[in-house]
C-alpha atoms as a PDB file:
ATOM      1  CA  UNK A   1      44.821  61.177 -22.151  1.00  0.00           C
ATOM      2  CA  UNK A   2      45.681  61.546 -25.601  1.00  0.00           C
ATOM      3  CA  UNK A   3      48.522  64.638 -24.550  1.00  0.00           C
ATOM      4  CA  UNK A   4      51.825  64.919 -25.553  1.00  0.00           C
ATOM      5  CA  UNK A   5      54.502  65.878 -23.515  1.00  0.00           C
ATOM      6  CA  UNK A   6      58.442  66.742 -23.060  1.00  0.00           C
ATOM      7  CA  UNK A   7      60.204  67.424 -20.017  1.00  0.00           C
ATOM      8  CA  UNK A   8      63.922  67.898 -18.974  1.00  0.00           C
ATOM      9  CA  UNK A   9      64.538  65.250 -15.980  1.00  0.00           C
ATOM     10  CA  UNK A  10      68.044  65.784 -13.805  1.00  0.00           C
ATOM     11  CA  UNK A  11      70.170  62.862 -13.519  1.00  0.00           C
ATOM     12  CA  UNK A  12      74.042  62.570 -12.165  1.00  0.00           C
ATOM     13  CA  UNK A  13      75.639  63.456 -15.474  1.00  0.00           C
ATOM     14  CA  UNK A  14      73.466  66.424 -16.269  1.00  0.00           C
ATOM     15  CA  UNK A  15      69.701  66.969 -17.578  1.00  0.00           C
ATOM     16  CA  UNK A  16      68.076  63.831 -20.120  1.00  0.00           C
ATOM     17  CA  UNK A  17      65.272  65.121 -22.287  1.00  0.00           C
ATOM     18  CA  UNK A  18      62.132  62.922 -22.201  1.00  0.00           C
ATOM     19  CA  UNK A  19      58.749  63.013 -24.514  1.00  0.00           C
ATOM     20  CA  UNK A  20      56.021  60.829 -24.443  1.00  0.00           C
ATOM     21  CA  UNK A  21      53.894  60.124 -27.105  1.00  0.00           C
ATOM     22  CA  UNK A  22      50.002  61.262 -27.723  1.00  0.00           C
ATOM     23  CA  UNK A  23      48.984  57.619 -27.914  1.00  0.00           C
ATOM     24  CA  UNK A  24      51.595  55.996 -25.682  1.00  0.00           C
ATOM     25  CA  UNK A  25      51.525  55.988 -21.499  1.00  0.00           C
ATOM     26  CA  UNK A  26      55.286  55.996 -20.677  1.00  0.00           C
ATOM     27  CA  UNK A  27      58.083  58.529 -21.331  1.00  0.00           C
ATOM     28  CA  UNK A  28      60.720  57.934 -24.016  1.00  0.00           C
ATOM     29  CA  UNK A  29      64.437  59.332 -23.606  1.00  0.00           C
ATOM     30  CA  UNK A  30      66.251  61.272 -26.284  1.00  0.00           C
ATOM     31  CA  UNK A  31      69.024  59.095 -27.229  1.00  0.00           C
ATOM     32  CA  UNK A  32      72.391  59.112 -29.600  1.00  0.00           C
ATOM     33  CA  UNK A  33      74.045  56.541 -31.107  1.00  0.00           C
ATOM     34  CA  UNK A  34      77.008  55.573 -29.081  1.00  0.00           C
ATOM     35  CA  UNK A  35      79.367  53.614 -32.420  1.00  0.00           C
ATOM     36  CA  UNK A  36      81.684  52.598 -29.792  1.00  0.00           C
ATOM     37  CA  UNK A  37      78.993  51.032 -27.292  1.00  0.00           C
ATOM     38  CA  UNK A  38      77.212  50.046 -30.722  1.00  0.00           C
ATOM     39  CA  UNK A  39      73.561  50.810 -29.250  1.00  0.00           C
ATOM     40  CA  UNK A  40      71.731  54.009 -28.843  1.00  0.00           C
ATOM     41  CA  UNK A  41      72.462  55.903 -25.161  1.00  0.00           C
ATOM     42  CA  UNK A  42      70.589  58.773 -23.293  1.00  0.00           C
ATOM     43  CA  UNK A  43      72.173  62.434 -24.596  1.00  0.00           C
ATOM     44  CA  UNK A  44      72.977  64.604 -21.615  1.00  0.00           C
ATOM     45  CA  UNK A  45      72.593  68.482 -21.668  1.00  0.00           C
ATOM     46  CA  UNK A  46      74.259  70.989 -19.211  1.00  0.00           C
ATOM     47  CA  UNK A  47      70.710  73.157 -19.458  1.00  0.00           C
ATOM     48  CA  UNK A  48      67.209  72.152 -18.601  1.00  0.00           C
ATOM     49  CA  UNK A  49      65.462  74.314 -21.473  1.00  0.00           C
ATOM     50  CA  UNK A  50      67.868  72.743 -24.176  1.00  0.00           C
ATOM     51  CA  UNK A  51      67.526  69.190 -22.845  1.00  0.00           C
ATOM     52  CA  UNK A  52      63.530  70.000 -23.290  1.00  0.00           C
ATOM     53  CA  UNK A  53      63.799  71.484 -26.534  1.00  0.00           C
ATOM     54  CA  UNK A  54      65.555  68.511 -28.089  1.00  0.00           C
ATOM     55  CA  UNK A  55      62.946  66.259 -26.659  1.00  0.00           C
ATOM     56  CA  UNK A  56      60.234  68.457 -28.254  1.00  0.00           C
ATOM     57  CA  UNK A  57      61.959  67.774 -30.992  1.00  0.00           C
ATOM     58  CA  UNK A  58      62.385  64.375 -31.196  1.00  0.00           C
ATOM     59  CA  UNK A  59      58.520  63.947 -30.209  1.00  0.00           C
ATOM     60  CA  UNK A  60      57.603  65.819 -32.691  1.00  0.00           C
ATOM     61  CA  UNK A  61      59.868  63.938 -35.283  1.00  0.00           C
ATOM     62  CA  UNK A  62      58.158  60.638 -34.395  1.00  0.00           C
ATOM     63  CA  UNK A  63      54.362  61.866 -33.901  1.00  0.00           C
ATOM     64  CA  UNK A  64      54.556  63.891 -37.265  1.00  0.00           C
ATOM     65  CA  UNK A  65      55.586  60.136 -38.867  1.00  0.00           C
ATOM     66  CA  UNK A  66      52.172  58.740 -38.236  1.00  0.00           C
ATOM     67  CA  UNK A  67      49.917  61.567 -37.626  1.00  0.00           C
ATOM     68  CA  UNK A  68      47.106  61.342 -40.728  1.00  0.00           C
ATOM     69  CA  UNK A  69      44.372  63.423 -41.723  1.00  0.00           C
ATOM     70  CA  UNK A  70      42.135  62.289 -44.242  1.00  0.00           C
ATOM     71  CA  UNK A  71      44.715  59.392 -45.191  1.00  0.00           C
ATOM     72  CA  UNK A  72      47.435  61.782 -46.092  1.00  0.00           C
ATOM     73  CA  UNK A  73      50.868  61.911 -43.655  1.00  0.00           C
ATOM     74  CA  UNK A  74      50.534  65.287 -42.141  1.00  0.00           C
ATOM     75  CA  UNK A  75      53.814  67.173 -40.995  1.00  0.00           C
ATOM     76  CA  UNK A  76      56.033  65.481 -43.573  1.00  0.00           C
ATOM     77  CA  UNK A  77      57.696  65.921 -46.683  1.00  0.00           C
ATOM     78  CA  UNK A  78      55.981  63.159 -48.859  1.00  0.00           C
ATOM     79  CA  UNK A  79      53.771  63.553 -51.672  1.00  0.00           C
ATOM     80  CA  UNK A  80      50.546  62.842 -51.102  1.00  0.00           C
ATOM     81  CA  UNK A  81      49.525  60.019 -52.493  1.00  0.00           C
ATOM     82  CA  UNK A  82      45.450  59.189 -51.959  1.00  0.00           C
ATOM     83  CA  UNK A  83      42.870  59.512 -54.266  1.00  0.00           C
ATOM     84  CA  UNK A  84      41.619  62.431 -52.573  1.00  0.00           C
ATOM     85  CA  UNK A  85      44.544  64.084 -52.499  1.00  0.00           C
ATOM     86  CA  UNK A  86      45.466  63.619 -56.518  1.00  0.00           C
ATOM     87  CA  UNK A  87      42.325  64.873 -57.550  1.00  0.00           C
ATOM     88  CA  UNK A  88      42.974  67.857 -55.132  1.00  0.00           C
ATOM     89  CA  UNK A  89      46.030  68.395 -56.803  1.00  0.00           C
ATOM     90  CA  UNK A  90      44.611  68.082 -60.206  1.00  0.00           C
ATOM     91  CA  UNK A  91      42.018  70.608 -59.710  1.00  0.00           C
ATOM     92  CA  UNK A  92      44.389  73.106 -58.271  1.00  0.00           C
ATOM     93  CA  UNK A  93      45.747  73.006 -61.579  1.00  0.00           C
ATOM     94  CA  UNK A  94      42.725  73.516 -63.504  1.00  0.00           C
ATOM     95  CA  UNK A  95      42.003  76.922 -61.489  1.00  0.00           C
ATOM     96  CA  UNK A  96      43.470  79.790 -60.800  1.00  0.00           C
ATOM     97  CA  UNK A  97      42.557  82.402 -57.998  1.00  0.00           C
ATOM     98  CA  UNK A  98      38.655  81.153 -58.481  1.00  0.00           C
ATOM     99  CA  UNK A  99      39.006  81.420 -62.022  1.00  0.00           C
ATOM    100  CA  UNK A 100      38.919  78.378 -64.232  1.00  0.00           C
ATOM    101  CA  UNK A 101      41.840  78.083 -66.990  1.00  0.00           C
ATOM    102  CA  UNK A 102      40.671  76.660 -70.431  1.00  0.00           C
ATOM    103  CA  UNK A 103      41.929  73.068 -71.487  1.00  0.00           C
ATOM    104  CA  UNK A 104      41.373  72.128 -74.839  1.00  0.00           C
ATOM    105  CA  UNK A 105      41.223  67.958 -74.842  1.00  0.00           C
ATOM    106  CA  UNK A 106      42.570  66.407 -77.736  1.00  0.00           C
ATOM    107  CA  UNK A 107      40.648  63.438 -79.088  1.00  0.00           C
ATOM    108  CA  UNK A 108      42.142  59.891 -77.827  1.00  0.00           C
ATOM    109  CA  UNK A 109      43.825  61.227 -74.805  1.00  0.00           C
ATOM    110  CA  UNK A 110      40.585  61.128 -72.350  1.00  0.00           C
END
């Protein structure tokens, strides 16, 4: 429970990456979209390791989307964007290496 996993699974055309999800029961297969089928279909690798790196991957990908700590998106790009997180920011600025910068505060600007 509450374990991710990826595994390379053989099939007729060669080996299918599959990942399942940390919250989720069933395995999900890496897929590319086919523009001449107009839908996404399951990507085939000649190698076992490669077709379980790529589903690593993708798991990854989508688990790293939601994941939160604190109410801030872990594993991402984005800003952060809580309260928490903006005053974390804003103190980083104020100090340096332990060492607390001076800030004169003009009148009217509080």
């Amino acid at each position: 429970m509450n374990q991710s996993e990826a595994r390379a699974k053989l099939t007729e055309y060669g080996y299918v990456g599959e990942y399942r999800l940390s919250w989720r029961t069933e395995y999900f297969t890496v897929t590319e979209w086919n523009a001449a089928a107009n839908k996404p279909t399951p990507k085939t690798f000649k190698n076992p390791l490669i077709a379980e790196l790529f589903a690593w991957r993708e798991k990854h990908k989508r688990e790293e989307a939601v994941m939160r700590r604190d109410g801030d998106t872990i594993g991402t790009i984005e800003a952060p964007t809580t309260q928490k997180a903006l005053a974390k920011s804003q103190a980083d600025k104020l100090f340096s290496k332990g060492r607390m910068i001076n800030v004169q505060r003009i009148a009217g600007e509080a």
